[in-house]
N, C-alpha and C. Protein backbone atom coordinates (compact mmCIF):
# COMPACT_ATOMS: atom_id res chain seq x y z
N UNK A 1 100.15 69.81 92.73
CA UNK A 1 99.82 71.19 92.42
C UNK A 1 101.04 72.08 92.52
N UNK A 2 101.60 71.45 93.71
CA UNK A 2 103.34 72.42 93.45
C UNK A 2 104.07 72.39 92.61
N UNK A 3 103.94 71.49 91.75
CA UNK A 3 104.95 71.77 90.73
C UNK A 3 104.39 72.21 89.42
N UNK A 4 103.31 72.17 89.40
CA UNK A 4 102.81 73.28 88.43
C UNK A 4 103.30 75.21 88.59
N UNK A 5 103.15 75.16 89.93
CA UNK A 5 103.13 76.62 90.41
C UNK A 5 104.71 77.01 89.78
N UNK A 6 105.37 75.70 90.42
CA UNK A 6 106.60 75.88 90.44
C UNK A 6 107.28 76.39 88.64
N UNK A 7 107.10 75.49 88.01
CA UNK A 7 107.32 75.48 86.63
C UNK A 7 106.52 76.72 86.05
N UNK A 8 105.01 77.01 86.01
CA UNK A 8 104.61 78.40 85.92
C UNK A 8 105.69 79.46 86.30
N UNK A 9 106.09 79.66 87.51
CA UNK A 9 106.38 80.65 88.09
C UNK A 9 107.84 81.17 87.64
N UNK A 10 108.29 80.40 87.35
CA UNK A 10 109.68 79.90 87.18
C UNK A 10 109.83 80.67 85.57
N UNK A 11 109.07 80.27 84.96
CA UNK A 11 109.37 80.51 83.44
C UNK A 11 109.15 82.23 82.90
N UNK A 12 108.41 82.81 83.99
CA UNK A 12 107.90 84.11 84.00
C UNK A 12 108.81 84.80 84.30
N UNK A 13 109.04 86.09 83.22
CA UNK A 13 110.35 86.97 83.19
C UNK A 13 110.17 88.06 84.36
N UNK A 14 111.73 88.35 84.86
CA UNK A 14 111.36 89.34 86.33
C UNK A 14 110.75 90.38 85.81
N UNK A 15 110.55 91.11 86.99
CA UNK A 15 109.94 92.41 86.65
C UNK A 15 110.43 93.49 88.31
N UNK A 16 110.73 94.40 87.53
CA UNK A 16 111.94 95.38 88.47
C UNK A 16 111.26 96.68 88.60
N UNK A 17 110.54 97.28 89.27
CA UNK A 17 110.26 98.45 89.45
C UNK A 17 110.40 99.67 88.51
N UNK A 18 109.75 100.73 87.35
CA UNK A 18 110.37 101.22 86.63
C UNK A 18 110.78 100.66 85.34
N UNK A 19 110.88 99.29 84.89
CA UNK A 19 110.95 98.44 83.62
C UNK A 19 110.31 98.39 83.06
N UNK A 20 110.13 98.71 81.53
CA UNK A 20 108.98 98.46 80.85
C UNK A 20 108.29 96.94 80.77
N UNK A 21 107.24 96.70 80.83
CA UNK A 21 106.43 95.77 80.79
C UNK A 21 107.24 94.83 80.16
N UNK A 22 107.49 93.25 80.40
CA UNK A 22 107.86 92.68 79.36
C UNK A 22 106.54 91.81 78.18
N UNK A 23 105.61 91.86 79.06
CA UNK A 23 104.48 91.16 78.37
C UNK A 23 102.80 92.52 78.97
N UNK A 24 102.10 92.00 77.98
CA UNK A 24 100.96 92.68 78.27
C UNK A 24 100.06 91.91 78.93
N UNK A 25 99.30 92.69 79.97
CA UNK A 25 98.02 91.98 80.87
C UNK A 25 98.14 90.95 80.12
N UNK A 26 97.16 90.60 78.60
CA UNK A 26 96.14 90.01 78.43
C UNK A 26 97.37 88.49 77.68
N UNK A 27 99.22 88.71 77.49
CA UNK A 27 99.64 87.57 77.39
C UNK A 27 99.69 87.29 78.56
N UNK A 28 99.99 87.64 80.14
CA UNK A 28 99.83 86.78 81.02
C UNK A 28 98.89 86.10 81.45
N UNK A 29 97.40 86.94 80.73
CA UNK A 29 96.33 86.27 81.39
C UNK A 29 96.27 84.99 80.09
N UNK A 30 96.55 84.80 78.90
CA UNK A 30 96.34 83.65 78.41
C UNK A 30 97.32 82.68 79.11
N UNK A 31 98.26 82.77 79.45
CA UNK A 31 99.36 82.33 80.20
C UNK A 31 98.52 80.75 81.60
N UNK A 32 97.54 81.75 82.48
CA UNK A 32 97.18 81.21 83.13
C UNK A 32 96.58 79.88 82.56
N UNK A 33 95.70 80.04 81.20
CA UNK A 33 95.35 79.16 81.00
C UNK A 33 96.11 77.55 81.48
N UNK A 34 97.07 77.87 81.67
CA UNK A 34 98.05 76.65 81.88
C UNK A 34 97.75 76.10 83.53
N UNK A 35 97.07 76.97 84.24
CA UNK A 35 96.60 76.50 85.63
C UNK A 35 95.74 76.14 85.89
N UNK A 36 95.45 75.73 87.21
CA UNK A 36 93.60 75.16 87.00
C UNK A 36 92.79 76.10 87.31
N UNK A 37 92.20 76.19 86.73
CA UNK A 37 90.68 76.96 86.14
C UNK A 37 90.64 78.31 86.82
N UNK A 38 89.95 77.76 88.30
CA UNK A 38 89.48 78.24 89.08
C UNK A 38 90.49 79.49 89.62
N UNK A 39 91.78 79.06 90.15
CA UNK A 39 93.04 79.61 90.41
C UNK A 39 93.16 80.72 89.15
N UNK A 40 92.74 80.49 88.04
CA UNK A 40 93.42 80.67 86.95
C UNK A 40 92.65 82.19 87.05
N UNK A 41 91.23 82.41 87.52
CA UNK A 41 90.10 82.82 86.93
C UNK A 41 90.47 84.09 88.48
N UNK A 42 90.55 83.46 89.30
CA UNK A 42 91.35 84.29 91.00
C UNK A 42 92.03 85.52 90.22
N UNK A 43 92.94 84.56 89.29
CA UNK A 43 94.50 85.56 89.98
C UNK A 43 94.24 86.27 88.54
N UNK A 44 92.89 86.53 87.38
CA UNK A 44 93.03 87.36 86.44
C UNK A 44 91.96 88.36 87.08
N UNK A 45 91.40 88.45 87.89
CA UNK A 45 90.74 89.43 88.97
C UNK A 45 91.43 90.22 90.15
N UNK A 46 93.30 90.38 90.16
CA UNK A 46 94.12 90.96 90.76
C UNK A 46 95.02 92.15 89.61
N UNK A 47 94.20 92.88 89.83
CA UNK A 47 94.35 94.05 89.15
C UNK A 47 94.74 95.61 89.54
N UNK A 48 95.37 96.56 89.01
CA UNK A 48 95.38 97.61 89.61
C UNK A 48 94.86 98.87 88.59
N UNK A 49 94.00 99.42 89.26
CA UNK A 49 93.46 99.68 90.33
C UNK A 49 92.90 98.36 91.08
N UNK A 50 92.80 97.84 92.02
CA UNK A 50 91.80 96.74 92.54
C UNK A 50 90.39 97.42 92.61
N UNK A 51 90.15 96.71 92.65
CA UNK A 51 88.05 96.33 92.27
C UNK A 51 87.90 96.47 94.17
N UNK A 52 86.50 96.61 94.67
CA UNK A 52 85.45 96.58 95.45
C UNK A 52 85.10 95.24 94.90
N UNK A 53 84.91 95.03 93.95
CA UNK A 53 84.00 94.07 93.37
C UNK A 53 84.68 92.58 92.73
N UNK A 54 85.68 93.03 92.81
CA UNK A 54 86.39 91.48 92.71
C UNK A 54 86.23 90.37 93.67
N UNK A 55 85.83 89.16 93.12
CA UNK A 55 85.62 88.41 94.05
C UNK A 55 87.05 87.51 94.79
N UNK A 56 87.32 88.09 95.60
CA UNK A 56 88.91 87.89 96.03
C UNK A 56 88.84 86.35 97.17
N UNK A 57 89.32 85.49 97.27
CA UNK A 57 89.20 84.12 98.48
C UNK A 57 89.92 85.58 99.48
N UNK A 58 89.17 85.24 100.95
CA UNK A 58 89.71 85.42 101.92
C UNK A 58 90.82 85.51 102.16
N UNK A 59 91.56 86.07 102.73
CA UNK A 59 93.21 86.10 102.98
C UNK A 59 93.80 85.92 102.06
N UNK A 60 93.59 85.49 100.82
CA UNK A 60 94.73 85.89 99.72
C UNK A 60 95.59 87.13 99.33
N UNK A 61 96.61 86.60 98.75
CA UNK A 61 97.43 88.35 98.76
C UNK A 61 96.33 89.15 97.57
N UNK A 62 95.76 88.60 96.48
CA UNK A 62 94.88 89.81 95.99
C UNK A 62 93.74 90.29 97.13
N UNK A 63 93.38 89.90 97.84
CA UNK A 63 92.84 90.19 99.26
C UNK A 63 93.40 91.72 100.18
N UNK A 64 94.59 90.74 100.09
CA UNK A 64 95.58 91.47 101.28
C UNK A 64 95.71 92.86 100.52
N UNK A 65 95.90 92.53 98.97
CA UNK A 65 96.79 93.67 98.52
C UNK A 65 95.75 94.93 98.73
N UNK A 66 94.47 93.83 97.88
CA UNK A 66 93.63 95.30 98.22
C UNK A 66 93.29 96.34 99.14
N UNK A 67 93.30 95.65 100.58
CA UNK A 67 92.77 96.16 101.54
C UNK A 67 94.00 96.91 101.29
N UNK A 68 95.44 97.04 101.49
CA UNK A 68 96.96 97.62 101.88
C UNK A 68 96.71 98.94 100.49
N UNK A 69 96.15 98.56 99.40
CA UNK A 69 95.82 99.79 98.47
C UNK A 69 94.79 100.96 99.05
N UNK A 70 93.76 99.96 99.56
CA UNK A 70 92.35 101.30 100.18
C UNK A 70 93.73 101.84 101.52
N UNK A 71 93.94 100.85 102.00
CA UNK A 71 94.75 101.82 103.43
C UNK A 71 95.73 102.80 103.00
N UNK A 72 96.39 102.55 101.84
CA UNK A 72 97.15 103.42 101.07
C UNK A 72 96.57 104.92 101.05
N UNK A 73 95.18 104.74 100.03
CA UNK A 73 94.55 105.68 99.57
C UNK A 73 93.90 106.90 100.65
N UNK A 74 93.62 105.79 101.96
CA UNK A 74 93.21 106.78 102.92
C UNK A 74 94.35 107.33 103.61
N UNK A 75 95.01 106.56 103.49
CA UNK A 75 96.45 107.83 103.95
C UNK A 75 96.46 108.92 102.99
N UNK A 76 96.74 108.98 101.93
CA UNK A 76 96.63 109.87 101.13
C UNK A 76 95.85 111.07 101.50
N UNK A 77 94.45 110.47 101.35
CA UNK A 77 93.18 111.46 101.38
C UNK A 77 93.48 112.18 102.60
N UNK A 78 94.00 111.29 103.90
CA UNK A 78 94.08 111.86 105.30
C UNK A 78 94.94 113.39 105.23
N UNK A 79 95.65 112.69 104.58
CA UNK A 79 96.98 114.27 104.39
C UNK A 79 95.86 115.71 103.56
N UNK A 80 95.02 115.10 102.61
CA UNK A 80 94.66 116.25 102.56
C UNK A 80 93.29 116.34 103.39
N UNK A 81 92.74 115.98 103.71
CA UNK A 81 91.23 116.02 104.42
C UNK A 81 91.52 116.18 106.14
N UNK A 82 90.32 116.90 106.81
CA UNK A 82 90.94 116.74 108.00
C UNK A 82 89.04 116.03 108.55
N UNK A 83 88.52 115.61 107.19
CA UNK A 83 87.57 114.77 108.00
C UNK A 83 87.81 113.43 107.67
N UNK A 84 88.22 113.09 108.70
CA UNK A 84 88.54 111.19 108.29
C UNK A 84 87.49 110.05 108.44
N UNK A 85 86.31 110.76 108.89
CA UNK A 85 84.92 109.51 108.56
C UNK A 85 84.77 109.44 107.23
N UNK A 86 85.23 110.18 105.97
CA UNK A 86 84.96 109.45 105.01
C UNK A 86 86.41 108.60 104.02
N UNK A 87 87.13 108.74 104.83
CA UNK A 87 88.30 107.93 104.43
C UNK A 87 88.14 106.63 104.32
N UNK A 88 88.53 105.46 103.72
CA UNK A 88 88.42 103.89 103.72
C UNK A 88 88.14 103.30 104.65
N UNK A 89 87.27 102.37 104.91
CA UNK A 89 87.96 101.37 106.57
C UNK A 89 89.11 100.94 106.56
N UNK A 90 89.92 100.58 105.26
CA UNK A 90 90.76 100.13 106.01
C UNK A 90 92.59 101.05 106.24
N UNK A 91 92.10 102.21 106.19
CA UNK A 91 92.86 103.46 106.40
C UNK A 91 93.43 103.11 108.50
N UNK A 92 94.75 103.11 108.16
CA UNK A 92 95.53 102.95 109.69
C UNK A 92 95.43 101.75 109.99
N UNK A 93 95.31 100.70 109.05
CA UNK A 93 95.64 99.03 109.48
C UNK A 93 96.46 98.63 108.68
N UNK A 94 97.95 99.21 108.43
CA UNK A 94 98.55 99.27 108.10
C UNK A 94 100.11 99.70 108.78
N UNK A 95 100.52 99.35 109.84
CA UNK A 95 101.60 99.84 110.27
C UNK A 95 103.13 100.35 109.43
N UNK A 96 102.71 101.96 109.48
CA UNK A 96 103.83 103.00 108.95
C UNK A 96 103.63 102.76 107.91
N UNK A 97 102.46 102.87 107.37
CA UNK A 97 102.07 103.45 106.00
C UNK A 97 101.69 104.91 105.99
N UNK A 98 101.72 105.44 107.17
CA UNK A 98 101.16 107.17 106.96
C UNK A 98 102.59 107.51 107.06
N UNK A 99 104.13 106.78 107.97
CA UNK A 99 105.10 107.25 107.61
C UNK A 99 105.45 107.44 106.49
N UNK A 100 105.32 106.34 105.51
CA UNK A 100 105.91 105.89 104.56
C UNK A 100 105.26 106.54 103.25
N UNK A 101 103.76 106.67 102.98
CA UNK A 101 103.30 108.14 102.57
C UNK A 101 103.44 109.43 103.11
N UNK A 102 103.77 110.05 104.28
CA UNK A 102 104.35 111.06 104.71
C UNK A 102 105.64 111.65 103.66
N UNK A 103 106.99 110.48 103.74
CA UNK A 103 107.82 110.47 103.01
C UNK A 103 107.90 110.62 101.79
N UNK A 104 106.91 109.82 100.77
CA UNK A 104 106.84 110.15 99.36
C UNK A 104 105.89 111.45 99.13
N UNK A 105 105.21 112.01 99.90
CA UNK A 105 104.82 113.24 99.67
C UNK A 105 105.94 114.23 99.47
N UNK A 106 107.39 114.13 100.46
CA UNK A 106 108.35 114.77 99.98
C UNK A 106 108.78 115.27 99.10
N UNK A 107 108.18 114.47 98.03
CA UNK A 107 109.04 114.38 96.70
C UNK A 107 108.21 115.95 95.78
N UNK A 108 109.07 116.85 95.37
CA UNK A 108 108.57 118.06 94.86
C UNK A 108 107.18 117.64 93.51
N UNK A 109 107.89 116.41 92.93
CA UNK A 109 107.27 116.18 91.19
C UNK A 109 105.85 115.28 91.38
N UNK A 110 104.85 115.79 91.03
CA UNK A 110 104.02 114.42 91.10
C UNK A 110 104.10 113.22 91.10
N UNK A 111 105.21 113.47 89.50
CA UNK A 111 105.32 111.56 88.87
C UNK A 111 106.61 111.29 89.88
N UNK A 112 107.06 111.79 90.49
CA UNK A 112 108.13 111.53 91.23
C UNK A 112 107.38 111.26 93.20
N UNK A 113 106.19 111.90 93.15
CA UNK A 113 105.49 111.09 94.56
C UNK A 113 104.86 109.66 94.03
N UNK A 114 104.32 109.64 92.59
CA UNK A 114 103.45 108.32 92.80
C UNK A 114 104.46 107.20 92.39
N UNK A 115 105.80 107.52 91.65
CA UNK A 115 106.63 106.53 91.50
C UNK A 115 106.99 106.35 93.00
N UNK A 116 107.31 106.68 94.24
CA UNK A 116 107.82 106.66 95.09
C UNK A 116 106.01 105.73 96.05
N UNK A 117 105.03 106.66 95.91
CA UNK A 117 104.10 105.31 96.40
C UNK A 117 104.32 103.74 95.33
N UNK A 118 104.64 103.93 94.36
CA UNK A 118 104.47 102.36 93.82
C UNK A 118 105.18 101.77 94.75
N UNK A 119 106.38 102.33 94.56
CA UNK A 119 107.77 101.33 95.54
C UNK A 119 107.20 100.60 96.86
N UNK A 120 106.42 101.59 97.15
CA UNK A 120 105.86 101.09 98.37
C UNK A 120 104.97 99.73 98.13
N UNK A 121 104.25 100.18 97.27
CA UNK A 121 103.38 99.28 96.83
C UNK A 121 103.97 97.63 96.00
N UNK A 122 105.22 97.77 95.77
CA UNK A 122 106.08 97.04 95.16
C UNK A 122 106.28 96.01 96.04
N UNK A 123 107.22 97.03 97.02
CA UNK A 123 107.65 95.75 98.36
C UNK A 123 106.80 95.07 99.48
N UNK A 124 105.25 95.51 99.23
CA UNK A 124 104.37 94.95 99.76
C UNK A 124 104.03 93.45 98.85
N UNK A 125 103.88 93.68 97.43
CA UNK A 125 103.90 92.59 96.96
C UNK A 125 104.98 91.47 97.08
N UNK A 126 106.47 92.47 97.15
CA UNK A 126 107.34 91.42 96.73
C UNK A 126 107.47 90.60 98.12
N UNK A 127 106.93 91.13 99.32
CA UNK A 127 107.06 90.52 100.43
C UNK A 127 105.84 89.34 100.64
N UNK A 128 104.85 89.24 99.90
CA UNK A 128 103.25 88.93 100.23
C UNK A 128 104.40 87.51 98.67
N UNK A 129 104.79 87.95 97.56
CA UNK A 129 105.54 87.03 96.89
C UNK A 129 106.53 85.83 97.45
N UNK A 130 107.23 86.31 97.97
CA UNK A 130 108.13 85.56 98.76
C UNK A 130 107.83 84.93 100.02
N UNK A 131 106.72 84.92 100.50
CA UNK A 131 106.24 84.26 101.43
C UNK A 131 105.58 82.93 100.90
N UNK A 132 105.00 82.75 100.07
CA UNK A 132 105.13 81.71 98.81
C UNK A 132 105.39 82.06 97.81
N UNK A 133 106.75 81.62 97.26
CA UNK A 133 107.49 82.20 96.13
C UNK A 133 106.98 81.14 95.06
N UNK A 134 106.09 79.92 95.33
CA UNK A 134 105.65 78.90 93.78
C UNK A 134 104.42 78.83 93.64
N UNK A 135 103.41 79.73 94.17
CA UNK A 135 102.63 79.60 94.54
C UNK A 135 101.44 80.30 93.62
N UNK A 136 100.44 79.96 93.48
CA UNK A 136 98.87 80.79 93.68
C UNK A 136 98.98 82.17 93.77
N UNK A 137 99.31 82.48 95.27
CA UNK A 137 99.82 83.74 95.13
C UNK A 137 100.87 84.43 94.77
N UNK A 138 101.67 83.53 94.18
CA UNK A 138 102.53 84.36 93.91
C UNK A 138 102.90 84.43 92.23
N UNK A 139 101.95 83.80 91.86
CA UNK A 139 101.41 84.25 90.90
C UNK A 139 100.49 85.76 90.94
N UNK A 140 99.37 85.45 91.74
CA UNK A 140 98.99 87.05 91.78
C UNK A 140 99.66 87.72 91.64
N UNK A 141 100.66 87.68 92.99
CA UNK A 141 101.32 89.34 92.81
C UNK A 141 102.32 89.45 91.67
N UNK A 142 102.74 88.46 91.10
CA UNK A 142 103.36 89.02 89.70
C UNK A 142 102.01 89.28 88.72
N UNK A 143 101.03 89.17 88.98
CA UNK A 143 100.06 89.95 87.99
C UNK A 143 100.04 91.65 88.18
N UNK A 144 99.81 91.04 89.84
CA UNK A 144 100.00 92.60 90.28
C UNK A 144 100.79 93.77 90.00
N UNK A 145 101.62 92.95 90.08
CA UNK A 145 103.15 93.83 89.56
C UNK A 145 103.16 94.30 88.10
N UNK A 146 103.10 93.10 87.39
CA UNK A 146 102.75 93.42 85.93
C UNK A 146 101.75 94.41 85.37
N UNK A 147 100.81 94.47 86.26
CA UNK A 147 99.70 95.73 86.50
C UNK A 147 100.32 97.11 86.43
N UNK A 148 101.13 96.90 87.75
CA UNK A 148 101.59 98.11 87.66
C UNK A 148 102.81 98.99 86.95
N UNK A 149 103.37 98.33 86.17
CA UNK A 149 104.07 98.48 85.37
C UNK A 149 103.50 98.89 84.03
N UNK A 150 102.45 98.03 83.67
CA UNK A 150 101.57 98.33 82.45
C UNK A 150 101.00 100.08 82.36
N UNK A 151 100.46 100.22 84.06
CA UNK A 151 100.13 101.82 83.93
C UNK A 151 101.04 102.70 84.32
N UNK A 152 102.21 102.51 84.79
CA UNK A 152 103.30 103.47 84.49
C UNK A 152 103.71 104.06 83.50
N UNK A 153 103.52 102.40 82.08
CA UNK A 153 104.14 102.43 81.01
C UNK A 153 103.02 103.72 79.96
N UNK A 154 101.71 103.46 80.56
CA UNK A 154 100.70 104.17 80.32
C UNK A 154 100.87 106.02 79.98
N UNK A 155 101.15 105.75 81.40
CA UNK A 155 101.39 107.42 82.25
C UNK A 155 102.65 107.75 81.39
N UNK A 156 103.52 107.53 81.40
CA UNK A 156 105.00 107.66 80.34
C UNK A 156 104.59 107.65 78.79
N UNK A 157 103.73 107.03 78.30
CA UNK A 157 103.21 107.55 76.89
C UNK A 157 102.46 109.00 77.00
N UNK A 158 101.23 109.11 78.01
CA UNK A 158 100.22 109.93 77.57
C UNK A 158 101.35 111.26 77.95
N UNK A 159 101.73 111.09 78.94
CA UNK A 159 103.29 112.15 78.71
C UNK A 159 103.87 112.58 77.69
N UNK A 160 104.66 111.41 77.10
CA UNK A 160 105.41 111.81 75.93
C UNK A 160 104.45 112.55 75.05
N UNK A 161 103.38 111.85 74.72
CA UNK A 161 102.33 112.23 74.01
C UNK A 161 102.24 113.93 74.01
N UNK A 162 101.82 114.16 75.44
CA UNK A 162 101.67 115.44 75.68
C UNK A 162 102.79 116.69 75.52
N UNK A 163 103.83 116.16 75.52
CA UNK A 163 105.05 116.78 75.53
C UNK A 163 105.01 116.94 73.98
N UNK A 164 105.26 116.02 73.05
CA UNK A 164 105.25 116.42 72.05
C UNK A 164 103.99 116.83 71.46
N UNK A 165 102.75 117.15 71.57
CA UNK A 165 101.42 117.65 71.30
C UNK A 165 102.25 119.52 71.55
N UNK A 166 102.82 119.63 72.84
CA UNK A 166 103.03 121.23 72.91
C UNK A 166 104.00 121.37 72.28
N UNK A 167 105.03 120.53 71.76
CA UNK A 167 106.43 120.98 71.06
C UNK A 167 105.73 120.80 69.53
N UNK A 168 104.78 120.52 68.99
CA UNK A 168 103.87 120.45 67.67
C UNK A 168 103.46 122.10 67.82
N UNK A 169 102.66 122.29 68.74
CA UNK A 169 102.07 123.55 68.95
C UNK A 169 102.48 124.73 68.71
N UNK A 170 103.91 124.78 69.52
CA UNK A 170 104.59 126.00 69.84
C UNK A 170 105.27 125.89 68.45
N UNK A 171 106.17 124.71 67.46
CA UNK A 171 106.45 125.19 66.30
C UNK A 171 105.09 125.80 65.39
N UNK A 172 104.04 125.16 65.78
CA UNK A 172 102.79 126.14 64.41
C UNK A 172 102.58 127.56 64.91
N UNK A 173 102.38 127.84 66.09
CA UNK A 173 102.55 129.08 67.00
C UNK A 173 103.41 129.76 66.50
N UNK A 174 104.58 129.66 66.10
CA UNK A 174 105.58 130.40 65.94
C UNK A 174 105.89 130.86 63.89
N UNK A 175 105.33 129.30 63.49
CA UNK A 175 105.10 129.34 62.19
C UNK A 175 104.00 130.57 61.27
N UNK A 176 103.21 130.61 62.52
CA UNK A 176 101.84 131.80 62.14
C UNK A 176 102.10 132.94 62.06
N UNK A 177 103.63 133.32 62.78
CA UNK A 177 103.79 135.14 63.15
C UNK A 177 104.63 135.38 62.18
């Protein structure tokens, strides 16, 4: 089985924080086809946003990741809420994740706080990766990753999009007077 992982894993192009996607979800998920089944069927249910409802094996990093996303999120919420019974359970099982969101709140720009939570969210994978670097999981978390890159790439269109929707505008605006 290791050297399947191995040869899978191996052939899959990096992926760097901020890079446009090199492949889309749905070529990595035909991709899996090349694994066994079951594994195959795991690691196309490690997604971002993560699911409640994904059926995740125990302790796996799509497991892990999720819970480290809800603990994420209730940090978040914590900063603005000052009632924390309805925050996540798994909000503060996370050591120096309220630092480490503390810090990217710094950042003046929106897209400039949630690029700064990905990172976070990055080196959680790339660490949960490298702990088996041929692996099952580590396949996930390059799904994961690939995830998150896909909706960056997202957020950076509906942007552009929007940017040029008002630079359309303001020339007809100006065309009318």
């Amino acid at each position: 089985m290791g050297a399947v992982y191995f040869y899978f894993c191996s052939q899959l192009p990096s992926l760097r924080p901020g890079d446009a996607p090199p492949m889309t979800l749905a070529r990595f998920d035909a991709l899996l086809d090349l694994l066994p089944e079951a594994d195959a069927g795991y690691i196309r249910q490690c997604d971002f946003p993560p699911s409640r409802e994904a059926r995740l094996p125990e302790g796996s990093a799509g497991a892990r990741f999720r819970a480290f996303e809800y603990a994420l999120r209730g940090e978040i919420a914590g900063r603005r809420s000052a009632d924390r019974t309805a925050l996540p359970p798994e909000t503060g099982t996370f050591g120096g994740l309220a630092e480490a969101v503390n810090a990217a709140a710094g950042a003046g720009d929106p897209l400039e706080r949630e690029r700064r939570l990905d990172v976070i969210r990055w080196r959680m994978l790339d660490d949960m990766a490298a702990a088996e670097p041929f692996s099952r999981e580590a396949a996930a978390c390059y799904r994961l990753q690939l995830a998150l890159l896909v909706r960056v790439d997202r957020l950076r269109e509906a942007a552009g999009r929007s940017g040029f929707r008002a630079a359309i505008d303001a020339v007809d605006s100006r065309s009318l007077e």
